[in-house]
Protein backbone atom coordinates (compact mmCIF):
# COMPACT_ATOMS: atom_id res chain seq x y z
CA UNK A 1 22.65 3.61 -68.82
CA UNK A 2 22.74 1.17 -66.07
CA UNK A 3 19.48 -0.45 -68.00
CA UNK A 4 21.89 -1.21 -70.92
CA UNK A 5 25.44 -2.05 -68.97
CA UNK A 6 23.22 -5.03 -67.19
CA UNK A 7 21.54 -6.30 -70.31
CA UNK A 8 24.82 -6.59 -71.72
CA UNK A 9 26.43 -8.53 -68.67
CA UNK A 10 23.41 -10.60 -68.84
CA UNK A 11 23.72 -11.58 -72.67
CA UNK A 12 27.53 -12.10 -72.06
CA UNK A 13 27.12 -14.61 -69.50
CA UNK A 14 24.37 -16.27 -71.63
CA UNK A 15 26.45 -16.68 -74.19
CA UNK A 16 29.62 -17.55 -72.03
CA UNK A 17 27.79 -20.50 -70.60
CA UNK A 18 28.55 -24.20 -72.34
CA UNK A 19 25.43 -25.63 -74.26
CA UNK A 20 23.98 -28.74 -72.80
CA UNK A 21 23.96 -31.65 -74.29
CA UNK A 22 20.25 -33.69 -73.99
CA UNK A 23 20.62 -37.40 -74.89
CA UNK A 24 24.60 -38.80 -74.22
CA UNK A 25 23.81 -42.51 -75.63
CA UNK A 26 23.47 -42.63 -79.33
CA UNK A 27 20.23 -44.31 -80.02
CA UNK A 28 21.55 -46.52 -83.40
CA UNK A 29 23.94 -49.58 -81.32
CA UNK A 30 22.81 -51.68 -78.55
CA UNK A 31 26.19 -50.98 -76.75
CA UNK A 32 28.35 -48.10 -76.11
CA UNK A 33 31.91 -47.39 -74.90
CA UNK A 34 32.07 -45.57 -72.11
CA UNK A 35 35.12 -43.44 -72.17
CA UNK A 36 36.99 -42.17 -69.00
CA UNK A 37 39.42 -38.99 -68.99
CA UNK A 38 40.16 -35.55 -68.71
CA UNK A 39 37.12 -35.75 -71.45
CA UNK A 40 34.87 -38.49 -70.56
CA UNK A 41 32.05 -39.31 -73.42
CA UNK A 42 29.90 -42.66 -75.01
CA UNK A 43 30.71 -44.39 -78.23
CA UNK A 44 27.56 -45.79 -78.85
CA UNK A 45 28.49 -47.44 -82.29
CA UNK A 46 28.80 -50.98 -80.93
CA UNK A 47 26.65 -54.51 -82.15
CA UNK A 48 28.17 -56.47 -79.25
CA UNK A 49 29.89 -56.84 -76.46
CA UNK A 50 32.88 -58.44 -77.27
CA UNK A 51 33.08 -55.89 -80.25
CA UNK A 52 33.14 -53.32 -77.74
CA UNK A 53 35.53 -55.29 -75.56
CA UNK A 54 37.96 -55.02 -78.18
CA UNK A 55 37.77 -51.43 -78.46
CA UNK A 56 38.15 -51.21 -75.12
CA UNK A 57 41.19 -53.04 -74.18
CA UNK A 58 44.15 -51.17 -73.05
CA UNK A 59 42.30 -47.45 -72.44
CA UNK A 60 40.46 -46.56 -69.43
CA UNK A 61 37.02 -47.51 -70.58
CA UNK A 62 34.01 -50.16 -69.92
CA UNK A 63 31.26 -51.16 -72.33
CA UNK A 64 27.87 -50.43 -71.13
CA UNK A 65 24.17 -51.54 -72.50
CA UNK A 66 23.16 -48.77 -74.29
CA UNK A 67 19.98 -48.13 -71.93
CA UNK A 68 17.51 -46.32 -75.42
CA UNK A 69 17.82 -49.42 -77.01
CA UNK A 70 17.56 -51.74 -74.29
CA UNK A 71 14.66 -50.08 -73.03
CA UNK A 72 12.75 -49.72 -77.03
CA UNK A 73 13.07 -53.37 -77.18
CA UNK A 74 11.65 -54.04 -74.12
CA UNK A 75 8.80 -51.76 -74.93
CA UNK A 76 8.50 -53.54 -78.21
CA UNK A 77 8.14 -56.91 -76.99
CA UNK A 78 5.52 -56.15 -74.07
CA UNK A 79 3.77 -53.62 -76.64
CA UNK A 80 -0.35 -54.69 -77.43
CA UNK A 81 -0.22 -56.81 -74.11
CA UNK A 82 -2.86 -56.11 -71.75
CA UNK A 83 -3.42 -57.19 -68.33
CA UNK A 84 -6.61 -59.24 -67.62
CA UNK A 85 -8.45 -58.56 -64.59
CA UNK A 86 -10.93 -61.36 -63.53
CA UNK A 87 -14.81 -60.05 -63.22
């Protein structure tokens, strides 16, 4: 009996507990909105700054480099480039 009244608690707080979210920047625009609140979150649906800027004026947000696509381009340029080591 107690076997079963803790394997319940257990699955109950398992499901009580909020989900986690794994990647907060949206991968698609090279600038996001960052959002401050009661509920702070991205908007990563931006081509530019200024765009951004516009969305921005008036709330309590700031427009941030979206750091996946700043760091995929950076891997793109430097990608097939070796270093050469003199013999």
């Amino acid at each position: 009996m107690r076997m079963s009244a803790l394997a319940a608690l257990a699955m109950t707080a398992v499901s009580i507990a909020a989900p986690a979210q794994a990647q907060t920047y949206g991968p698609d625009y090279p600038v996001c909105l960052h959002v401050y609140g009661p509920v702070t979150y991205y908007e990563c649906r931006y081509s530019s700054i200024g765009q951004c800027n516009q969305s921005a004026a008036g709330r309590a947000a700031q427009c941030v480099i979206n750091p996946y696509t700043a760091n995929a381009a950076y891997g793109d340029q430097h990608a097939g480039k070796r270093l050469r080591r003199g013999h």
